[in-house]
N, C-alpha and C. Protein backbone atom coordinates (compact mmCIF):
# COMPACT_ATOMS: atom_id res chain seq x y z
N UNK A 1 -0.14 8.56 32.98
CA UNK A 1 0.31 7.20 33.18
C UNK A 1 -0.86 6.23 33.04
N UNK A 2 -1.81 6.40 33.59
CA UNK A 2 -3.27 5.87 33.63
C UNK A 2 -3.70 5.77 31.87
N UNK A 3 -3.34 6.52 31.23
CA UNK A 3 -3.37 6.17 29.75
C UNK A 3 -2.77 5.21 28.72
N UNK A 4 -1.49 5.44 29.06
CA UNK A 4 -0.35 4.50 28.66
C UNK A 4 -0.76 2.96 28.91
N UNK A 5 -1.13 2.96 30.50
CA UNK A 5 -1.68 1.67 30.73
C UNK A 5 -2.49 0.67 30.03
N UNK A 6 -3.90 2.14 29.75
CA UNK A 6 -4.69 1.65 28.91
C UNK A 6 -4.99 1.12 27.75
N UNK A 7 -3.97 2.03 27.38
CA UNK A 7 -3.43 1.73 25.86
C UNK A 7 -2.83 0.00 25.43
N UNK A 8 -1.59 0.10 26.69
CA UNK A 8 -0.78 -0.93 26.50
C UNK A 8 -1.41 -2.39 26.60
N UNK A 9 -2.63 -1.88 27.56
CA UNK A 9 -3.33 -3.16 27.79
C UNK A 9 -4.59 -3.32 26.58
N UNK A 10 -5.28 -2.53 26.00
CA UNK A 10 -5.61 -3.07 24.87
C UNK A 10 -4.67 -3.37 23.65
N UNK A 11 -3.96 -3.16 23.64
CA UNK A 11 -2.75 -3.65 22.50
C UNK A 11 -2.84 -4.92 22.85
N UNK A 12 -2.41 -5.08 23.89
CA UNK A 12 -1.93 -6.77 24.19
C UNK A 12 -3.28 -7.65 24.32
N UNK A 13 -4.65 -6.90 24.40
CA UNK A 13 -5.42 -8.08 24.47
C UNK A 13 -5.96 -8.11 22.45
N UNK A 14 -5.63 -7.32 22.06
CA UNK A 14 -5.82 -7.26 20.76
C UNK A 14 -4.98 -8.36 19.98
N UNK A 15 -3.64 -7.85 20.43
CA UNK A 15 -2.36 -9.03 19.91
C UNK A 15 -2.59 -10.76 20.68
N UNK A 16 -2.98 -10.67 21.69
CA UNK A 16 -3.50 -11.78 22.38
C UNK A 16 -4.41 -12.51 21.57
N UNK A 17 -5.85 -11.69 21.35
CA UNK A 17 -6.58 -12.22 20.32
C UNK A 17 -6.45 -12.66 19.09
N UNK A 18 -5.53 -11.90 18.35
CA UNK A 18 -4.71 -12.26 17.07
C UNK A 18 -4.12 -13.54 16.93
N UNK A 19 -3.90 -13.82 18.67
CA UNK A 19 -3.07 -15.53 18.56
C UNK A 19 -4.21 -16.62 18.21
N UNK A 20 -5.66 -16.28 18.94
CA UNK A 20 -6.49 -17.48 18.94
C UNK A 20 -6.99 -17.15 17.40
N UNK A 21 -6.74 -16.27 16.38
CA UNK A 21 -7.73 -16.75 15.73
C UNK A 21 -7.29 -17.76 14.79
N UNK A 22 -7.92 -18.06 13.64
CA UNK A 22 -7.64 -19.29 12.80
C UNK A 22 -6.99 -18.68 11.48
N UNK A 23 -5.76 -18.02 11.59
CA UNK A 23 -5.28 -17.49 10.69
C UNK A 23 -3.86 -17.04 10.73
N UNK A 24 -2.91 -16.52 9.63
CA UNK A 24 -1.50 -16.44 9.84
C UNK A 24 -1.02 -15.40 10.63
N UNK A 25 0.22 -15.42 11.02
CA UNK A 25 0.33 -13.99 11.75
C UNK A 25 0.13 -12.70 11.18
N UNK A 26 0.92 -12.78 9.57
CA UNK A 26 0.95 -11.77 8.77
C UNK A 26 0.86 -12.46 7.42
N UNK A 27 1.34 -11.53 6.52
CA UNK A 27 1.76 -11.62 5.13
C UNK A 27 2.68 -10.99 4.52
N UNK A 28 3.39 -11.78 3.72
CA UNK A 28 4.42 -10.87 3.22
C UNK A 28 4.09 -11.01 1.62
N UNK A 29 4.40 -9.65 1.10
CA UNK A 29 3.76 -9.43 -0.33
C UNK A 29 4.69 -9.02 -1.32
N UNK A 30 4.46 -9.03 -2.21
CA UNK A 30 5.53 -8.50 -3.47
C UNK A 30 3.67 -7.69 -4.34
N UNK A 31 4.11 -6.29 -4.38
CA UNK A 31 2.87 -6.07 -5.24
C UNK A 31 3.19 -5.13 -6.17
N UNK A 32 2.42 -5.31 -7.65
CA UNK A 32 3.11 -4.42 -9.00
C UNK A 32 1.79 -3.44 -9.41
N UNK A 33 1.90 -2.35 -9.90
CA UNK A 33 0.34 -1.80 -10.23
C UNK A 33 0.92 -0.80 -11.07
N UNK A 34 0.26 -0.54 -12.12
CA UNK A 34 0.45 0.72 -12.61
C UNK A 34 -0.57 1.94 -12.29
N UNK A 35 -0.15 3.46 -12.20
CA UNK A 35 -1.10 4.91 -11.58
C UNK A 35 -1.26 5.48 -12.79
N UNK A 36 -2.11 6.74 -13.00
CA UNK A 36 -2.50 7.72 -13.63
C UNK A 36 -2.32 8.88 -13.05
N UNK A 37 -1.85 10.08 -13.79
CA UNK A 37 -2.01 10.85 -12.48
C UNK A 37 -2.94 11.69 -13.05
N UNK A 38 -4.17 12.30 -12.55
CA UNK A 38 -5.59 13.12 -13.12
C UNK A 38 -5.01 14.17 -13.80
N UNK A 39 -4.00 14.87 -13.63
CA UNK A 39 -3.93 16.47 -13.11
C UNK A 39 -3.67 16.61 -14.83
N UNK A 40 -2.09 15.79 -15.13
CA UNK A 40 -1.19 15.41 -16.66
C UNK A 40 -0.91 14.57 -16.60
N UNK A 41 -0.28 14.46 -18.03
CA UNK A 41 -0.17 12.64 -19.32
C UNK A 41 1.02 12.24 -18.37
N UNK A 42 0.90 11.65 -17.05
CA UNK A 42 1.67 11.00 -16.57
C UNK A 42 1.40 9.43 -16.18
N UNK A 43 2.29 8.29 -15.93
CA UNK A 43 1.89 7.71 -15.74
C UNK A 43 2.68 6.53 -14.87
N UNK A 44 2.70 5.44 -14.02
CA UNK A 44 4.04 5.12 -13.11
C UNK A 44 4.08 3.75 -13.27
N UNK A 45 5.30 3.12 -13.20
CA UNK A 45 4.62 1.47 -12.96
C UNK A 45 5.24 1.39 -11.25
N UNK A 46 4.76 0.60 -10.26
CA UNK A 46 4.91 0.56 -9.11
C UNK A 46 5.30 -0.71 -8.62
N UNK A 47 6.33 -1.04 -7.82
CA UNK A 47 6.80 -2.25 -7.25
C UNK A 47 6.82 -1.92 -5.81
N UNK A 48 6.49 -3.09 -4.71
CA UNK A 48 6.46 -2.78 -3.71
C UNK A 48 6.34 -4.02 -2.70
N UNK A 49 7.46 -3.98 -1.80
CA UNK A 49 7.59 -5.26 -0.87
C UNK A 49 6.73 -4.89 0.45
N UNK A 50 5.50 -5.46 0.74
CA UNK A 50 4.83 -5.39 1.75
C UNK A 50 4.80 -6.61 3.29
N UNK A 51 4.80 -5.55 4.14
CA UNK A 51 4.22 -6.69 4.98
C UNK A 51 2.87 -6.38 6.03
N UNK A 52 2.26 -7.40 6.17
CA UNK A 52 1.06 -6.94 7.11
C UNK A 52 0.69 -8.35 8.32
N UNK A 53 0.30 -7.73 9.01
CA UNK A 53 -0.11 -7.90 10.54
C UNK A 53 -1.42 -7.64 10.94
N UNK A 54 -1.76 -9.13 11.38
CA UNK A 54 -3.30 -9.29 12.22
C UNK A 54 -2.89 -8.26 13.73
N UNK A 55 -4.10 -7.93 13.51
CA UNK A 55 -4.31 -7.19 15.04
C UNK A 55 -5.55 -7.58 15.54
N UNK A 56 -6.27 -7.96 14.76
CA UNK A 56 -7.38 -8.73 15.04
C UNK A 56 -8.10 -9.36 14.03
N UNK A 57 -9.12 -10.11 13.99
CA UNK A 57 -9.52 -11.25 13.28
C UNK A 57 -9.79 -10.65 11.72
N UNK A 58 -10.25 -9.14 11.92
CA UNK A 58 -10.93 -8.44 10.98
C UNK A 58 -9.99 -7.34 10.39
N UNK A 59 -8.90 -7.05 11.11
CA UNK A 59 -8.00 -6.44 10.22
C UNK A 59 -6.40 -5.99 10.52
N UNK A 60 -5.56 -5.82 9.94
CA UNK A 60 -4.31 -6.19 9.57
C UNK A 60 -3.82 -4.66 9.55
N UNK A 61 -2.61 -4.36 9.82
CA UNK A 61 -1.42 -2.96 9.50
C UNK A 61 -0.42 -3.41 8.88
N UNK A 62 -0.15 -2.51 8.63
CA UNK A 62 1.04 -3.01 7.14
C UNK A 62 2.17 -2.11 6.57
N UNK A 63 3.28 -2.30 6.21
CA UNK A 63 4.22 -1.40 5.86
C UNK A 63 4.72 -2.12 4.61
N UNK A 64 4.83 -0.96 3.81
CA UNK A 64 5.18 -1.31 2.64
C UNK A 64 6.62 -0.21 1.64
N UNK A 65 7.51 -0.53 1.34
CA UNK A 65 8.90 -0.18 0.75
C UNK A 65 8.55 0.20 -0.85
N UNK A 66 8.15 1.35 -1.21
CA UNK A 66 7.83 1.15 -2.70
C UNK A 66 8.78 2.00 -3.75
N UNK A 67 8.97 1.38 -4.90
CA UNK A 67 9.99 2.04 -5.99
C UNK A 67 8.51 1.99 -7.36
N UNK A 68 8.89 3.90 -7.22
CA UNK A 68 7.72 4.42 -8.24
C UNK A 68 8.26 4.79 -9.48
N UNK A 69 8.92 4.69 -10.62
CA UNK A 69 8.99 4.60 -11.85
C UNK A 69 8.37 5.25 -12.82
N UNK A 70 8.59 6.77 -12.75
CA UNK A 70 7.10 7.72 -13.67
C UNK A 70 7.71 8.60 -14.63
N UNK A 71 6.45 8.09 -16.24
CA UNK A 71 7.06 8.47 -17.27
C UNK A 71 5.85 9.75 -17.77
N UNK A 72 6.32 10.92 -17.64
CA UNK A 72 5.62 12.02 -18.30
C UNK A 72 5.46 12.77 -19.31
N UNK A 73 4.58 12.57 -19.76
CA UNK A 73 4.61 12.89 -21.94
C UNK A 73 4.10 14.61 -21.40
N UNK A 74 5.12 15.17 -22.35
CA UNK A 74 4.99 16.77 -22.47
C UNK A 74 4.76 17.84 -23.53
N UNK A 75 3.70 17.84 -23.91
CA UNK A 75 3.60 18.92 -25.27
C UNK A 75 4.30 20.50 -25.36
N UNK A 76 5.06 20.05 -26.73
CA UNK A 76 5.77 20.83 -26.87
C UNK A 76 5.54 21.71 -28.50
N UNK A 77 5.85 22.71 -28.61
CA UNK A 77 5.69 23.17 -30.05
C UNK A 77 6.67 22.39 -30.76
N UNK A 78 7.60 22.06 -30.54
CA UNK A 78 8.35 21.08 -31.48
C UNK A 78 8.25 19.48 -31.19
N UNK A 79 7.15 19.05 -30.49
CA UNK A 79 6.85 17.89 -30.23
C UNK A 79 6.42 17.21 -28.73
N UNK A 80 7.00 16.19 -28.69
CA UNK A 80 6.59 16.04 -26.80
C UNK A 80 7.75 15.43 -26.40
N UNK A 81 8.21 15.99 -25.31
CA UNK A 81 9.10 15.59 -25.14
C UNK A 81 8.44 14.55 -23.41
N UNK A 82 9.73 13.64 -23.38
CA UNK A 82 9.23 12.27 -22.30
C UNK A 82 9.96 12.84 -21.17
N UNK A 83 9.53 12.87 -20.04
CA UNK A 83 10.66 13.24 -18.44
C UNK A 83 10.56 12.03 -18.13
N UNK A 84 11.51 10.68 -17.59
CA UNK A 84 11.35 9.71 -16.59
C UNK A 84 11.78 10.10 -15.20
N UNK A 85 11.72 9.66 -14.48
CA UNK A 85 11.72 9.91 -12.79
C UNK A 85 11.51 8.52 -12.34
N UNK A 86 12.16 8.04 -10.62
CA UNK A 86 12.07 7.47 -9.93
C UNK A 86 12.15 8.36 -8.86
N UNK A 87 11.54 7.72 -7.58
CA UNK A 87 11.12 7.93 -6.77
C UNK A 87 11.29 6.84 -5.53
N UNK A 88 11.11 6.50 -4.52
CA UNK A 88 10.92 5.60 -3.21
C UNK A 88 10.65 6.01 -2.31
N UNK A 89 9.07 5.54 -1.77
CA UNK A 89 8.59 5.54 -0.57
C UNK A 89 8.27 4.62 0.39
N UNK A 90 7.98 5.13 1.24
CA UNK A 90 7.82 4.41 2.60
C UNK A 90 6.42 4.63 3.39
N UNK A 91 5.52 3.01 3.28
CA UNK A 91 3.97 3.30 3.40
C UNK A 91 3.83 3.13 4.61
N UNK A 92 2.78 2.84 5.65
CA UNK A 92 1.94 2.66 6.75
C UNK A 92 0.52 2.73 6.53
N UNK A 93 -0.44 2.07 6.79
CA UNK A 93 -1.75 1.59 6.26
C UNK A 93 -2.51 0.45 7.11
N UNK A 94 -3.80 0.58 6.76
CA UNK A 94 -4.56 -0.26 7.46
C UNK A 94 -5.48 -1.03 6.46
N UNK A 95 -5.98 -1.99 6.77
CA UNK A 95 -6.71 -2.89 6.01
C UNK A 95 -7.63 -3.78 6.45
N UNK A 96 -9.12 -3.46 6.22
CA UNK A 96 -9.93 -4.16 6.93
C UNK A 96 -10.92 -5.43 6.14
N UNK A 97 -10.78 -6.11 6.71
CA UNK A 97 -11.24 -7.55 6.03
C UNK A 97 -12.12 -7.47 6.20
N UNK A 98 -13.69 -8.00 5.20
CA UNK A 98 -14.88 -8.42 5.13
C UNK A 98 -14.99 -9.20 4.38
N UNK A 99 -16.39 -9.52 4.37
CA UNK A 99 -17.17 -10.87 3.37
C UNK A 99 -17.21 -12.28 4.34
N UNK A 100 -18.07 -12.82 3.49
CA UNK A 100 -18.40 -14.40 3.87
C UNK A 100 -16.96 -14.76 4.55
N UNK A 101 -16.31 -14.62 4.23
CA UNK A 101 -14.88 -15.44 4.11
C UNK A 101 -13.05 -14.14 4.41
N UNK A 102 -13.60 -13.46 4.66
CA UNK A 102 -12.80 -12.25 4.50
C UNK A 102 -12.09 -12.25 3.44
N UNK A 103 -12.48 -11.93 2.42
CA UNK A 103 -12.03 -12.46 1.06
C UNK A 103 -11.79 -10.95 0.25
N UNK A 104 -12.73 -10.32 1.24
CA UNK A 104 -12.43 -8.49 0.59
C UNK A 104 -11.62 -8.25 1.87
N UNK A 105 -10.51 -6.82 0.77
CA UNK A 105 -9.87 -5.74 1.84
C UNK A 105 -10.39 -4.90 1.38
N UNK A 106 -10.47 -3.50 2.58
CA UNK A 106 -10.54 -1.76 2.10
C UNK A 106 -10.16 -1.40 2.96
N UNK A 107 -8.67 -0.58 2.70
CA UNK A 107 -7.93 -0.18 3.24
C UNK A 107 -7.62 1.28 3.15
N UNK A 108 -6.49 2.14 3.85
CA UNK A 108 -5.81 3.03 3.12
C UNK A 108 -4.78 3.69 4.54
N UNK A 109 -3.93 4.63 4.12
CA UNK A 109 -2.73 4.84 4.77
C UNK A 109 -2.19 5.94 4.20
N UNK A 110 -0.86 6.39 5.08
CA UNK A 110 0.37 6.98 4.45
C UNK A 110 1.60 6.84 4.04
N UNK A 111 2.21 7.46 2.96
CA UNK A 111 3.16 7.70 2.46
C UNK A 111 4.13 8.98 2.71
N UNK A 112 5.45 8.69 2.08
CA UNK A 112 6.31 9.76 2.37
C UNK A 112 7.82 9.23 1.27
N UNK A 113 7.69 10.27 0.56
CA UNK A 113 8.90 10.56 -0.27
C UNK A 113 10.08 10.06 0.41
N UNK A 114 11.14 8.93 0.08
CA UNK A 114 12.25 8.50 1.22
C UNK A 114 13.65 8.77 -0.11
N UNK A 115 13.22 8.79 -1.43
CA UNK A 115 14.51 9.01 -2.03
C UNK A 115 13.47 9.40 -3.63
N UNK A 116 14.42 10.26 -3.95
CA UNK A 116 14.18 11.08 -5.38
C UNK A 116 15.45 10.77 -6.33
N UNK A 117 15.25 9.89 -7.47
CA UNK A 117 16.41 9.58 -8.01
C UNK A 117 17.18 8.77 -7.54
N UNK A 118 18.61 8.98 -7.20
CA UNK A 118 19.61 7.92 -6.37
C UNK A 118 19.81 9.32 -4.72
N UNK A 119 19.28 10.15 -5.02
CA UNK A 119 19.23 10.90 -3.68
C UNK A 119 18.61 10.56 -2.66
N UNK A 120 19.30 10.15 -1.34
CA UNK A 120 18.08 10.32 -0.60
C UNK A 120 17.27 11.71 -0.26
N UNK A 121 16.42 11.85 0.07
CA UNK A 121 15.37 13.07 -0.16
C UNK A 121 14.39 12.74 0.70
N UNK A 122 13.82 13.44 1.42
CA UNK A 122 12.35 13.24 2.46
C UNK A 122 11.66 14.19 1.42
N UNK A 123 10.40 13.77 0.60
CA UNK A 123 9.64 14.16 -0.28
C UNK A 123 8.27 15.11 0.47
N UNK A 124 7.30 14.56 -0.82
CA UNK A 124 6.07 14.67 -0.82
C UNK A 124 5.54 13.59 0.41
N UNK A 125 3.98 13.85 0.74
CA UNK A 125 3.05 13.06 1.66
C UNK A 125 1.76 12.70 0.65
N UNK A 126 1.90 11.65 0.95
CA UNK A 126 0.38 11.00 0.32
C UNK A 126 -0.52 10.07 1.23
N UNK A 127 -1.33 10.28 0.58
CA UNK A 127 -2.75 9.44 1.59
C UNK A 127 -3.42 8.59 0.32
N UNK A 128 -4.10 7.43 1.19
CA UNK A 128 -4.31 6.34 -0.18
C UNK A 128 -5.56 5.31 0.30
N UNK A 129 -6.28 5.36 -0.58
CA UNK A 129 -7.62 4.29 -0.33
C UNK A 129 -7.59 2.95 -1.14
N UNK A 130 -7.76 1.77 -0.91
CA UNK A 130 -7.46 0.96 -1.75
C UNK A 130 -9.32 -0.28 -1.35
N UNK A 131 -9.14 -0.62 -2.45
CA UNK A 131 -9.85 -2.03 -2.43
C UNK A 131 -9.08 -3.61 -2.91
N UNK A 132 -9.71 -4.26 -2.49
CA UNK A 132 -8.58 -5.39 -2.99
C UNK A 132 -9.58 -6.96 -2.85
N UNK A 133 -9.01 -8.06 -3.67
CA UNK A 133 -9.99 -8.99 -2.91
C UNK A 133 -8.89 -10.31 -3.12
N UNK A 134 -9.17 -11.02 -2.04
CA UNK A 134 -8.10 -12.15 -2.03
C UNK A 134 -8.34 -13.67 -2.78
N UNK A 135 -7.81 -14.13 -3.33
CA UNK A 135 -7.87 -15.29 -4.62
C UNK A 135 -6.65 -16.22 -3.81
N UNK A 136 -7.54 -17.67 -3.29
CA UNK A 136 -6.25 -18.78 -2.78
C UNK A 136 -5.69 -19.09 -3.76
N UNK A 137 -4.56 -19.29 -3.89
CA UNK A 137 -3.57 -19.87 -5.00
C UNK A 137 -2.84 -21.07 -4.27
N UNK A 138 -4.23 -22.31 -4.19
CA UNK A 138 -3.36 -23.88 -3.49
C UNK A 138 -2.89 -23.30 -2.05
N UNK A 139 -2.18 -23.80 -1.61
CA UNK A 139 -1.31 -24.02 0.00
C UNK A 139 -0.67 -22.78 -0.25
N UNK A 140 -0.30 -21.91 -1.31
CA UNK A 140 0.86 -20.99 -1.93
C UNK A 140 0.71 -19.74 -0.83
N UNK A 141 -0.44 -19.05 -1.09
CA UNK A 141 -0.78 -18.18 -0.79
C UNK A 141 -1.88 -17.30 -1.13
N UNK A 142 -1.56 -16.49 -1.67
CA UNK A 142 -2.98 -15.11 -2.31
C UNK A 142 -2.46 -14.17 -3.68
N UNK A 143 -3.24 -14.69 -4.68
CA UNK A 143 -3.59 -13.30 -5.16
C UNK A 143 -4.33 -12.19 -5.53
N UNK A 144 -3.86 -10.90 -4.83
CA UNK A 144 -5.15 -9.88 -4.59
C UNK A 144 -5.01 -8.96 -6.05
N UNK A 145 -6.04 -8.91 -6.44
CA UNK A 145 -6.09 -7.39 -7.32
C UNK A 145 -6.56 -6.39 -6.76
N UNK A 146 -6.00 -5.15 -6.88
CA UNK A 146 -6.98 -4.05 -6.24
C UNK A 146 -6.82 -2.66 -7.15
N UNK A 147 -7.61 -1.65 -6.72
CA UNK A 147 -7.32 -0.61 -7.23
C UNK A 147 -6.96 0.35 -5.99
N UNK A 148 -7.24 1.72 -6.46
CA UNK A 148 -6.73 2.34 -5.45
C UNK A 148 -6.69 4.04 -5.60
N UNK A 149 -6.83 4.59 -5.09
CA UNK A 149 -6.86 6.19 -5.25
C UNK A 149 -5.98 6.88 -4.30
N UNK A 150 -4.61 7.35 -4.94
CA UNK A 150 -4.08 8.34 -3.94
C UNK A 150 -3.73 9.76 -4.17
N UNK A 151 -3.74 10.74 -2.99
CA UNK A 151 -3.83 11.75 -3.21
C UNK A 151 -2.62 12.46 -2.50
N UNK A 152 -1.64 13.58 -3.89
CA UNK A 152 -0.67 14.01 -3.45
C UNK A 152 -0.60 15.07 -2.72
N UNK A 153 -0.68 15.60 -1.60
CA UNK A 153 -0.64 17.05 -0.97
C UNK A 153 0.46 18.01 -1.20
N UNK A 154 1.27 17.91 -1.42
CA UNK A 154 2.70 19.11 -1.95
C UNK A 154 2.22 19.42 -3.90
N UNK A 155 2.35 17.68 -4.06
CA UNK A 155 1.90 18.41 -5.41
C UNK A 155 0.37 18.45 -6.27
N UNK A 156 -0.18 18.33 -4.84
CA UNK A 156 -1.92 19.04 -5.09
C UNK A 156 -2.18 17.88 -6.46
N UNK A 157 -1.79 16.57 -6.50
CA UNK A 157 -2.29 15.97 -7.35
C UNK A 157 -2.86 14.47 -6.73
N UNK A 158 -3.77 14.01 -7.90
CA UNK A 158 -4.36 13.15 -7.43
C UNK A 158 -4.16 11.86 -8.88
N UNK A 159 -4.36 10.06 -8.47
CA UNK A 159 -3.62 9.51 -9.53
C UNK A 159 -4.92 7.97 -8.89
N UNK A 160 -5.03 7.48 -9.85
CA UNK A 160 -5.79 6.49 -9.69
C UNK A 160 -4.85 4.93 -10.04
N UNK A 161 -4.66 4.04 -9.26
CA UNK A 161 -3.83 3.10 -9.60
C UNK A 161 -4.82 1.91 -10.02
N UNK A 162 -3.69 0.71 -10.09
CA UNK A 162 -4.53 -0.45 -10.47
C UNK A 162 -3.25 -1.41 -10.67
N UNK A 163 -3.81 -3.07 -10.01
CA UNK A 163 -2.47 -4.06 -9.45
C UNK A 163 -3.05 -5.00 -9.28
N UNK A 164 -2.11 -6.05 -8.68
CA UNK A 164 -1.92 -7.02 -8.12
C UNK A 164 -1.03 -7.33 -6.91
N UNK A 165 -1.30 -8.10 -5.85
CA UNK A 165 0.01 -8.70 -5.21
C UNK A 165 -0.57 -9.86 -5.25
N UNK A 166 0.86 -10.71 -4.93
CA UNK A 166 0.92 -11.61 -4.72
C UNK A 166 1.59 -12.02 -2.99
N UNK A 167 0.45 -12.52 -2.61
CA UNK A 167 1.08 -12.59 -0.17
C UNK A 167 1.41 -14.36 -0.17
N UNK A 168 2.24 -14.72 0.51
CA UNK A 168 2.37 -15.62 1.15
C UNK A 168 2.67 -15.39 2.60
N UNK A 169 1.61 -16.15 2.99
CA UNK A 169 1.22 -16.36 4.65
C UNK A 169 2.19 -16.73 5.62
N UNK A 170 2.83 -15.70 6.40
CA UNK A 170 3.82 -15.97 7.62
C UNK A 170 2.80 -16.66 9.31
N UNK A 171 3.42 -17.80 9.25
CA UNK A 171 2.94 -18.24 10.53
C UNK A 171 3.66 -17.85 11.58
């Protein structure tokens, strides 16, 4: 019980702090990137509705809804043949702000397979490192480019991405 306490009470002076600083509560994102995957000629385009949350001045948690789109070229003795696939997962992640200006993120988190095709399906697990850096766009909001490295554990593969989002700032 003596833990719980502890816990609960740094949460709240964390979220407490989150109120004074000089910044939005969260962000909500729309972000597009295309992956590689190391292993084979695969390759994905990625859409993904994010949102993230100050916890403190220096860094943010975040959940993100993603639809993965992957087209795989296959050598064949009579040619290559193409597999497409979709996919949808469901992220959790952290992201820590630096620079003059907190103008860089480096982040990373997990994933989990939530639908294969039009099936729902509990998949694969992935883990993911990202860099990113934030660009004001006027009163609008942000746009970040980043890259990113994630790594598949079921299917022992690994895929290097590369994006954009675009956040506008929830007060």
């Amino acid at each position: 019980m003596k833990n719980l306490f502890i816990t609960l009470f740094i949460l709240g002076a964390v979220a407490f702090n989150s109120l004074a600083q000089d910044h939005p509560k969260g962000y909500l994102s729309i972000t597009t990137s295309g992956s590689g995957v190391l292993q084979r000629n695969a390759h994905s385009f990625v859409m993904s509705a994010d949102y993230n949350h100050y916890v403190s001045d220096r860094f943010m948690i975040g959940m993100s809804v993603i639809g993965d789109w992957e087209k795989e070229y296959a050598k064949l003795e009579s040619g290559t043949q193409v597999n497409d696939s979709f996919k949808s997962s469901v992220a959790f992640y952290g992201t820590y702000l630096f620079g003059k200006n907190r103008q860089w993120g480096l982040g990373g988190g997990y994933s989990k397979d939530i639908l294969k095709g039009d099936t729902f399906k509990l998949g694969n697990d992935y883990v993911d490192a990202f860099v990113m850096y934030f660009i004001p766009v006027g009163n609008l909001g942000y746009i970040c480019p980043r890259v990113g490295y994630i790594h598949d554990f079921q299917g022992k593969e690994q895929s290097i991405s590369a994006g954009f989002s675009f956040s506008v700032p929830i007060n």
